[in-house]
N, C-alpha and C. Protein backbone atom coordinates (compact mmCIF):
# COMPACT_ATOMS: atom_id res chain seq x y z
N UNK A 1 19.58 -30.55 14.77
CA UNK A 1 18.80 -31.14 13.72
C UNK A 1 18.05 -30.05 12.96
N UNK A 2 17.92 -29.99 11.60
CA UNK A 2 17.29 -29.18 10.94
C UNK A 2 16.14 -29.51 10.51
N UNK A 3 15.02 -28.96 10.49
CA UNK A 3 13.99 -29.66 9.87
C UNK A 3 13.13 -28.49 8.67
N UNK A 4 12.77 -29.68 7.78
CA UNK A 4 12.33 -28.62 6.93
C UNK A 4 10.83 -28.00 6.91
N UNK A 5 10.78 -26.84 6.37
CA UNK A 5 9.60 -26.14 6.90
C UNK A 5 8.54 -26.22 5.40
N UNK A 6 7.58 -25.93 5.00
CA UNK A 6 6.90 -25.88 4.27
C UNK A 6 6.68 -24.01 4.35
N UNK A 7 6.60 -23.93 2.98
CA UNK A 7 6.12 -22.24 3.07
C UNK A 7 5.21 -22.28 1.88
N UNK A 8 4.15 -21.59 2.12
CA UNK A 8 3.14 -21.67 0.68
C UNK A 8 3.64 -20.09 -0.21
N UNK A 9 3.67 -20.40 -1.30
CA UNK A 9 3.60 -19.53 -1.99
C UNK A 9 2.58 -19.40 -3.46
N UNK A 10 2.14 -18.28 -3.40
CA UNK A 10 0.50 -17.57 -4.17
C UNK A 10 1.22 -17.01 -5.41
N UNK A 11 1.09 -17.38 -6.31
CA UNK A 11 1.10 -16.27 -7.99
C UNK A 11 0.13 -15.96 -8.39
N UNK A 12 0.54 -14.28 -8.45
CA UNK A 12 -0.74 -13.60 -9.06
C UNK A 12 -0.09 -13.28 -10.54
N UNK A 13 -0.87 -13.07 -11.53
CA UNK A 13 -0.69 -12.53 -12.99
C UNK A 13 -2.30 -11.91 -13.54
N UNK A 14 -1.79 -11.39 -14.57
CA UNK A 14 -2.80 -10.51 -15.36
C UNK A 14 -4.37 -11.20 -15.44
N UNK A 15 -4.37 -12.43 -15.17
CA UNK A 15 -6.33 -12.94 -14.93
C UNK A 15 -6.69 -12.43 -13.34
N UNK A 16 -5.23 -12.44 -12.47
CA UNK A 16 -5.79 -11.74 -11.02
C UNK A 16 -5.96 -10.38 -11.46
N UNK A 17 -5.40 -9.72 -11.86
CA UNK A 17 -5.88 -8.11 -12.34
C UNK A 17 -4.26 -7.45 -12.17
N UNK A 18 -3.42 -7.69 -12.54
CA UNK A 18 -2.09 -7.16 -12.49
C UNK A 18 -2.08 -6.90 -13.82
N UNK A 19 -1.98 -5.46 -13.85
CA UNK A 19 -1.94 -4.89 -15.65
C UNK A 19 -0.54 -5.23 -16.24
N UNK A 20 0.29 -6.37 -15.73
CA UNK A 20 1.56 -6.55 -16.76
C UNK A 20 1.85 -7.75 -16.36
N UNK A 21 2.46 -8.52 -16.94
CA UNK A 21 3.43 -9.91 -16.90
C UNK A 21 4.56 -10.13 -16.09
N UNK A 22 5.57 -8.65 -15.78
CA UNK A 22 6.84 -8.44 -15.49
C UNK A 22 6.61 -7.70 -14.89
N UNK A 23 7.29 -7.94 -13.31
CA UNK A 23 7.36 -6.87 -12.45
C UNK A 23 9.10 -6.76 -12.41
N UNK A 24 8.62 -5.09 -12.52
CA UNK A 24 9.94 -4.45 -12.37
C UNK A 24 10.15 -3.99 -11.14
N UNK A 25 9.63 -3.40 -10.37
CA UNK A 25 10.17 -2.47 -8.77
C UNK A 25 8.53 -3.43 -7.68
N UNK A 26 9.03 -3.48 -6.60
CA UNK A 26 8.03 -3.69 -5.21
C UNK A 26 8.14 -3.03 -4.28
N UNK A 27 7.55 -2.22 -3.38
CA UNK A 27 7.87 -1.70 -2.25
C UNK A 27 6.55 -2.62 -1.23
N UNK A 28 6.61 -2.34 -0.06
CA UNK A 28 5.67 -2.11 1.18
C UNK A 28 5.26 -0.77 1.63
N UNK A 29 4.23 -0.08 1.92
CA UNK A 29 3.83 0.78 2.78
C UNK A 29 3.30 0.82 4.04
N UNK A 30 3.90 1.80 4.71
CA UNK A 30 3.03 1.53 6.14
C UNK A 30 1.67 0.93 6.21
N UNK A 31 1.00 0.72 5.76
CA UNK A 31 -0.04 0.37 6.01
C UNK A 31 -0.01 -1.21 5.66
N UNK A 32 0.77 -1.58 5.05
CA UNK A 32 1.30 -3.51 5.11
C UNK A 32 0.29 -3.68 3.20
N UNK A 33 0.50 -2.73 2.45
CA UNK A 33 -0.10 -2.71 0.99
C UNK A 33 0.94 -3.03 0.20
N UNK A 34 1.20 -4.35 -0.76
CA UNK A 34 2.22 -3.83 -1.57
C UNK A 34 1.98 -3.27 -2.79
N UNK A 35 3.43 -2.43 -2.78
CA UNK A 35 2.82 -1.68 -4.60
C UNK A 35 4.00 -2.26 -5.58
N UNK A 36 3.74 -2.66 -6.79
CA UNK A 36 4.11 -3.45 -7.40
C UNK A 36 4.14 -2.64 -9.24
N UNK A 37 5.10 -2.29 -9.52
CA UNK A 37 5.21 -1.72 -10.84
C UNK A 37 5.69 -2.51 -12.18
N UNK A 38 5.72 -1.93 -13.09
CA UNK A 38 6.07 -3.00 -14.36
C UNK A 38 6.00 -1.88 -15.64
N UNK A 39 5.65 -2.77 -16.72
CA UNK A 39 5.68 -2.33 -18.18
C UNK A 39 3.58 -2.57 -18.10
N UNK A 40 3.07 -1.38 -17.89
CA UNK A 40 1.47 -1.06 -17.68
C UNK A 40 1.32 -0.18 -16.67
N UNK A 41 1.96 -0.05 -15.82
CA UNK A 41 1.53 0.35 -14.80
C UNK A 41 1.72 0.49 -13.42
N UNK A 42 1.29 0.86 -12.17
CA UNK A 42 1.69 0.56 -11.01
C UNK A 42 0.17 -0.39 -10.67
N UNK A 43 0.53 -1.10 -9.77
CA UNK A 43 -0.71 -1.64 -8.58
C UNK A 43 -0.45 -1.62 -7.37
N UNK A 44 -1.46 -1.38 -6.49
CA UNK A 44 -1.60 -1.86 -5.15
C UNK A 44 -2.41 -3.23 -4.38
N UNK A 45 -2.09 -4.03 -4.02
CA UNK A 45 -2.49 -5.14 -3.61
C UNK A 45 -2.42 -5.25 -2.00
N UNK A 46 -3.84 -5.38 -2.41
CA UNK A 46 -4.55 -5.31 -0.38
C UNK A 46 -4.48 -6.80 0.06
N UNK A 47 -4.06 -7.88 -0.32
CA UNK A 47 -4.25 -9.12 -0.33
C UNK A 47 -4.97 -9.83 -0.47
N UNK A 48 -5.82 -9.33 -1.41
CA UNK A 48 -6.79 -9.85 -1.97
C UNK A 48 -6.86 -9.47 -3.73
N UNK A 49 -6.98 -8.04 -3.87
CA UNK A 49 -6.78 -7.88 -4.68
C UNK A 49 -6.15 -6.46 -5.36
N UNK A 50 -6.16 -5.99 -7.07
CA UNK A 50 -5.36 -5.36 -7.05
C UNK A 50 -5.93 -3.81 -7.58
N UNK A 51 -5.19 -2.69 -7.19
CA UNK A 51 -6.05 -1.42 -7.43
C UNK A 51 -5.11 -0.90 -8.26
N UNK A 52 -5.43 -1.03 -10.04
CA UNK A 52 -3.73 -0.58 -10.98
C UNK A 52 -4.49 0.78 -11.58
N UNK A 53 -2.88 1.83 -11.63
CA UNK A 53 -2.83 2.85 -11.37
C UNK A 53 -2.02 3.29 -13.22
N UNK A 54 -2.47 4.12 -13.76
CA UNK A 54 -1.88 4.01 -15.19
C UNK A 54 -1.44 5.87 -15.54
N UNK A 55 -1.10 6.04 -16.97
CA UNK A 55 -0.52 6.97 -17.14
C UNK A 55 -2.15 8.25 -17.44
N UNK A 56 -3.47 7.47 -17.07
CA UNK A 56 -4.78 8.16 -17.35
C UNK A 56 -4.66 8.78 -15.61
N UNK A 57 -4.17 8.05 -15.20
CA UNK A 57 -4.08 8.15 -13.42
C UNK A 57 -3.11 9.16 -12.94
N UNK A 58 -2.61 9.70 -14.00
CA UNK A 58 -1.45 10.75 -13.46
C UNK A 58 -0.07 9.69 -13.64
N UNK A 59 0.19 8.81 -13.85
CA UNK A 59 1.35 8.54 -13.60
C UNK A 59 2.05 9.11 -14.51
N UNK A 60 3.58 9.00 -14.17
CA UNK A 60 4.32 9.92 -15.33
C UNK A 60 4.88 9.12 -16.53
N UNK A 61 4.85 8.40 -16.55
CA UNK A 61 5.46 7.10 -17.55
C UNK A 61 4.59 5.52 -17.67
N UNK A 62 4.38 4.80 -18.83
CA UNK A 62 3.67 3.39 -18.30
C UNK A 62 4.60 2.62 -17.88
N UNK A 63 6.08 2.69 -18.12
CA UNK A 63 6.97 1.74 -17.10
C UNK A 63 7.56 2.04 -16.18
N UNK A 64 7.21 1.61 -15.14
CA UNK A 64 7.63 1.45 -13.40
C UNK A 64 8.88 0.99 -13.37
N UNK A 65 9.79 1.50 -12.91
CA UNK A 65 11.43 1.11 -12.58
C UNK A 65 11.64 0.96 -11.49
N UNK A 66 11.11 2.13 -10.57
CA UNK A 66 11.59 1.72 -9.18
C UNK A 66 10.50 2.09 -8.24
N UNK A 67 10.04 1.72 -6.97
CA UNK A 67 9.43 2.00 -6.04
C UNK A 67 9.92 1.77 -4.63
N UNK A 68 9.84 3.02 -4.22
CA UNK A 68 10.15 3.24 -2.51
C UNK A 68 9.41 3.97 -1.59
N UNK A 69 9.43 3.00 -0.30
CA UNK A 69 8.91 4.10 0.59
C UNK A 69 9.63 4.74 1.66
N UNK A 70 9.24 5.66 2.06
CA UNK A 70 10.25 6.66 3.15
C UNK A 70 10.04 6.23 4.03
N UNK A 71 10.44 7.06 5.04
CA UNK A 71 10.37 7.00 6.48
C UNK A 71 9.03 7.46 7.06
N UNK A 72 8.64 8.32 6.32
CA UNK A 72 7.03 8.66 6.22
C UNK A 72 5.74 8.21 6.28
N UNK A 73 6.49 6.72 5.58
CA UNK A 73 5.52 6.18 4.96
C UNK A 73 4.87 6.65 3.08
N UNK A 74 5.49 7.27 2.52
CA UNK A 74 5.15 8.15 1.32
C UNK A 74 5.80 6.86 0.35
N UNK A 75 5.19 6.26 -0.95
CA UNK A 75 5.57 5.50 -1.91
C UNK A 75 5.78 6.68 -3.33
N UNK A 76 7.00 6.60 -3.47
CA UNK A 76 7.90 7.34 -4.04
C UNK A 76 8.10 6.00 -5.50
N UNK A 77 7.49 7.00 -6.47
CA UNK A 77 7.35 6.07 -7.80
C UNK A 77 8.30 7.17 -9.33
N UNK A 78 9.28 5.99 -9.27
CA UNK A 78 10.11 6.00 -10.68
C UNK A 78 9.71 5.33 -12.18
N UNK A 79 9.56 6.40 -12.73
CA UNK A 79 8.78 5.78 -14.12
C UNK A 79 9.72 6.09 -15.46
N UNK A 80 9.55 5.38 -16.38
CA UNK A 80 10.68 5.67 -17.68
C UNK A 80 10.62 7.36 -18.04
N UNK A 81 9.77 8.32 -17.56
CA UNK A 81 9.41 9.61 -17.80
C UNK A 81 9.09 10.54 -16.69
N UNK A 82 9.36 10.24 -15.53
CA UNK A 82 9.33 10.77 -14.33
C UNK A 82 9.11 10.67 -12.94
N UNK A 83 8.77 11.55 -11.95
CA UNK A 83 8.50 10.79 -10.67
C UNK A 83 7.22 11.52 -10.08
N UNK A 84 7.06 10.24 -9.08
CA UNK A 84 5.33 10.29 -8.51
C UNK A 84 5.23 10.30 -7.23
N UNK A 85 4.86 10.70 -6.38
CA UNK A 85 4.48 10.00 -5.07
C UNK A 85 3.00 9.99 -4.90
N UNK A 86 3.02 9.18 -4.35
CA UNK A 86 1.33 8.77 -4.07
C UNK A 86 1.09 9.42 -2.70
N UNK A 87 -0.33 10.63 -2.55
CA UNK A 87 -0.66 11.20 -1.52
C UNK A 87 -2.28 10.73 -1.52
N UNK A 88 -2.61 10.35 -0.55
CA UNK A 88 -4.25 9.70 -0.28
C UNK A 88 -4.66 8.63 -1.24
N UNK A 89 -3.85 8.05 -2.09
CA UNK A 89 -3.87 6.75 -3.09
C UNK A 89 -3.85 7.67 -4.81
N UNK A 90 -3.76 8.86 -4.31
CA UNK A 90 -3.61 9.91 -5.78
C UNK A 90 -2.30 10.19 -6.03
N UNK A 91 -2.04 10.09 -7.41
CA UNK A 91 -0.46 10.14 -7.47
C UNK A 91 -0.21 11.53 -8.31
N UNK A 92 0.70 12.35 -7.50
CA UNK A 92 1.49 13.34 -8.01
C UNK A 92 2.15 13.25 -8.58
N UNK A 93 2.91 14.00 -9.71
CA UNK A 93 3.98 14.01 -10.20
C UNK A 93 4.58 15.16 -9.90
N UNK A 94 5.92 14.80 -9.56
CA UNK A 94 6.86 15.83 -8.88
C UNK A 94 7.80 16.78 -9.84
N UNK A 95 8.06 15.87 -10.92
CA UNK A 95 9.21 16.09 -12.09
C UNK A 95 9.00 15.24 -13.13
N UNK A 96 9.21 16.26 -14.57
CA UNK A 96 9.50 14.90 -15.28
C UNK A 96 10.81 14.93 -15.79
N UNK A 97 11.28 14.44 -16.41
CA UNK A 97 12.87 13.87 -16.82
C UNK A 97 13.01 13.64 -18.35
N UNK A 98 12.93 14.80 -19.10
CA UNK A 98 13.11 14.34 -20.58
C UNK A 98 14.18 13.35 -20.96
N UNK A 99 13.82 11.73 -21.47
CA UNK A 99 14.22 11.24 -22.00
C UNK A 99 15.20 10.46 -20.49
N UNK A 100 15.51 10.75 -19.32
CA UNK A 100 15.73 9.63 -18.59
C UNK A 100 14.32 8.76 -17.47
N UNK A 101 15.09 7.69 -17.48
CA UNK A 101 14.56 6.72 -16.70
C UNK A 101 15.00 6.77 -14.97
N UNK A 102 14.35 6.96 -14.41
CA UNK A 102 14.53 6.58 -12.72
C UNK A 102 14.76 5.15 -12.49
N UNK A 103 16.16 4.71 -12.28
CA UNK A 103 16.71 3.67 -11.98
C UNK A 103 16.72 3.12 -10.54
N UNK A 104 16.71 4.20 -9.79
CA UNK A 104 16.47 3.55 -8.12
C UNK A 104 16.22 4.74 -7.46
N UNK A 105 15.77 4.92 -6.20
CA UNK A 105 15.11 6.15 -5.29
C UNK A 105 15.10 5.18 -4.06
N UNK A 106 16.06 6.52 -3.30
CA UNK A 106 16.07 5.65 -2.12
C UNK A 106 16.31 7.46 -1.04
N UNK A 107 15.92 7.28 0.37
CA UNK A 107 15.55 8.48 1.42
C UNK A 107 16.72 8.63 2.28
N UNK A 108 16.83 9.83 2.77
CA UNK A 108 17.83 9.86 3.88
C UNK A 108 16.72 11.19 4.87
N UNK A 109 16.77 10.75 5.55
CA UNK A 109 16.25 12.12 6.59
C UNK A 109 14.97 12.88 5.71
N UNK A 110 14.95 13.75 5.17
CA UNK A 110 13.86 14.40 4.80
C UNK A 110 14.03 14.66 3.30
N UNK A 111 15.00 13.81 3.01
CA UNK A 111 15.50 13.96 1.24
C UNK A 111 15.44 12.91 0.78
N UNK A 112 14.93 13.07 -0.90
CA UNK A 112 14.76 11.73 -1.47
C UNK A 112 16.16 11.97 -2.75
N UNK A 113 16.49 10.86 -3.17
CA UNK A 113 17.92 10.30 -4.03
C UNK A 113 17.50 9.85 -4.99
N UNK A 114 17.13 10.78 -6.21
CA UNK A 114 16.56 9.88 -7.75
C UNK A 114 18.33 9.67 -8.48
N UNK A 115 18.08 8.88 -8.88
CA UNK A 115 19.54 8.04 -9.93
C UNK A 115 18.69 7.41 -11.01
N UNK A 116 19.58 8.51 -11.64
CA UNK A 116 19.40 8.02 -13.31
C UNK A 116 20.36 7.48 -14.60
N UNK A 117 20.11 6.81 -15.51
CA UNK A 117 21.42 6.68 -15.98
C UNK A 117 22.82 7.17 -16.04
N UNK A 118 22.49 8.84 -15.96
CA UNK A 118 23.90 9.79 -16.43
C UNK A 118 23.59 10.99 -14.83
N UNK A 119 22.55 10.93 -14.14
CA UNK A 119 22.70 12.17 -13.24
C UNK A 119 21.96 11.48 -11.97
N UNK A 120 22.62 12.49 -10.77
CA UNK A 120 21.86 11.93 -9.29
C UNK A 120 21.09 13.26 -9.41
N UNK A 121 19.69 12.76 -8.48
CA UNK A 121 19.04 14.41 -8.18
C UNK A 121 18.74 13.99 -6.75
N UNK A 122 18.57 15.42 -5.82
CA UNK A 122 17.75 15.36 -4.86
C UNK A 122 16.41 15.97 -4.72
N UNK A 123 15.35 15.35 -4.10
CA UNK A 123 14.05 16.14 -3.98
C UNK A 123 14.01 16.31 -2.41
N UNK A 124 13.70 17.61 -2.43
CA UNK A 124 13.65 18.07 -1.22
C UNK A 124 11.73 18.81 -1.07
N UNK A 125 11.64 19.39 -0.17
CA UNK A 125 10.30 19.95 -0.09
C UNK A 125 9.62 20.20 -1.31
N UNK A 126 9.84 20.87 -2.52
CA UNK A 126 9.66 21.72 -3.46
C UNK A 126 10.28 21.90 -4.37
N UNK A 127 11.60 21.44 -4.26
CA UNK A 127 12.71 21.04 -5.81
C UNK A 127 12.99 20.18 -5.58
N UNK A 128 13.42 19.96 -6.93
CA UNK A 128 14.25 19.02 -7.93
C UNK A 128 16.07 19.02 -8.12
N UNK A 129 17.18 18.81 -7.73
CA UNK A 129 18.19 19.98 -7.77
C UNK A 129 19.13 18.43 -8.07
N UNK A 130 20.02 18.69 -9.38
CA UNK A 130 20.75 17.97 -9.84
C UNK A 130 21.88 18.12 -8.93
N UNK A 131 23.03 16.78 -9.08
CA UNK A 131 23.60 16.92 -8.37
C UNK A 131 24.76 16.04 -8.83
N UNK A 132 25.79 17.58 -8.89
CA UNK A 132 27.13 17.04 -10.00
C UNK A 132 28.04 16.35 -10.03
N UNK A 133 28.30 15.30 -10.91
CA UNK A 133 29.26 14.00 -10.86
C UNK A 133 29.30 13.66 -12.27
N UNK A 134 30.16 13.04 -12.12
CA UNK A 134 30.96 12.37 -13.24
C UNK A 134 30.54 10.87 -13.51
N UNK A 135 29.55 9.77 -12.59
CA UNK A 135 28.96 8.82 -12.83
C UNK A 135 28.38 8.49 -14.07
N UNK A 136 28.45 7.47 -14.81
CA UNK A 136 27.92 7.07 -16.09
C UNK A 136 27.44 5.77 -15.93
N UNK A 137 25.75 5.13 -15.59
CA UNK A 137 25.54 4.10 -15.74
C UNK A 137 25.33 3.61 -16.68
N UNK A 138 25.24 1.74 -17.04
CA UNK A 138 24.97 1.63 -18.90
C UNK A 138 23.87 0.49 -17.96
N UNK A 139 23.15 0.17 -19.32
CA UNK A 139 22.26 -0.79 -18.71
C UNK A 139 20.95 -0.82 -18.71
């Protein structure tokens, strides 16, 4: 027999304090925070409420494409103009990317995987290092 369950679900928007309408990328961080990006900005939401993070904040771009976290625990932020990671809730920028967008970022071992429309890169400790193919995304 199946029975059905009830699940509540909460919407937050821009009167809760989310600087955009449209979320584009979500991750989790170790610490159980989600961070939540868009067209304004990034936020973090403690479950209650939200701590948004803008291009006055260091970010590298105002639109958020992708967000990930490692194995680390490190939230690894893709913006229409470059990339970020957030260290102590301060966000670095690692690289910027004339004229591409960070489409997805995802970790393997101690390396991170930026994909962009036309090129893959890897970030390792201290570079940035393209990485050659013939891939062409549209979109």
């Amino acid at each position: 027999m199946v029975t059905a369950r009830s699940v509540h679900v909460t919407e937050y928007n821009v009167s809760d304090g989310l600087p955009f309408v449209q979320v584009g990328a979500i991750t989790q961080d170790a610490g159980g925070y989600l961070w939540v990006g868009g067209y304004g900005g990034l936020s973090k939401f403690n479950g209650f409420t939200f701590k948004n993070y803008s291009k006055a904040d260091g970010l590298a771009g105002s639109l958020v494409q992708s967000l990930h976290t490692d194995d680390s625990g490190t939230v690894w932020v893709g913006t229409s103009k470059g990339l970020n990671k957030l260290f102590n809730d301060s966000l670095v920028t690692l690289h910027r990317f004339a004229g591409k967008s960070i489409l997805a970022i995802e970790s393997s071992n101690e390396e991170i995987a930026i994909l962009t429309p036309d090129s893959l890169f890897i970030v390792n400790t201290k570079t940035v290092v393209p990485v050659p193919t013939t891939v062409r995304l549209s979109g």
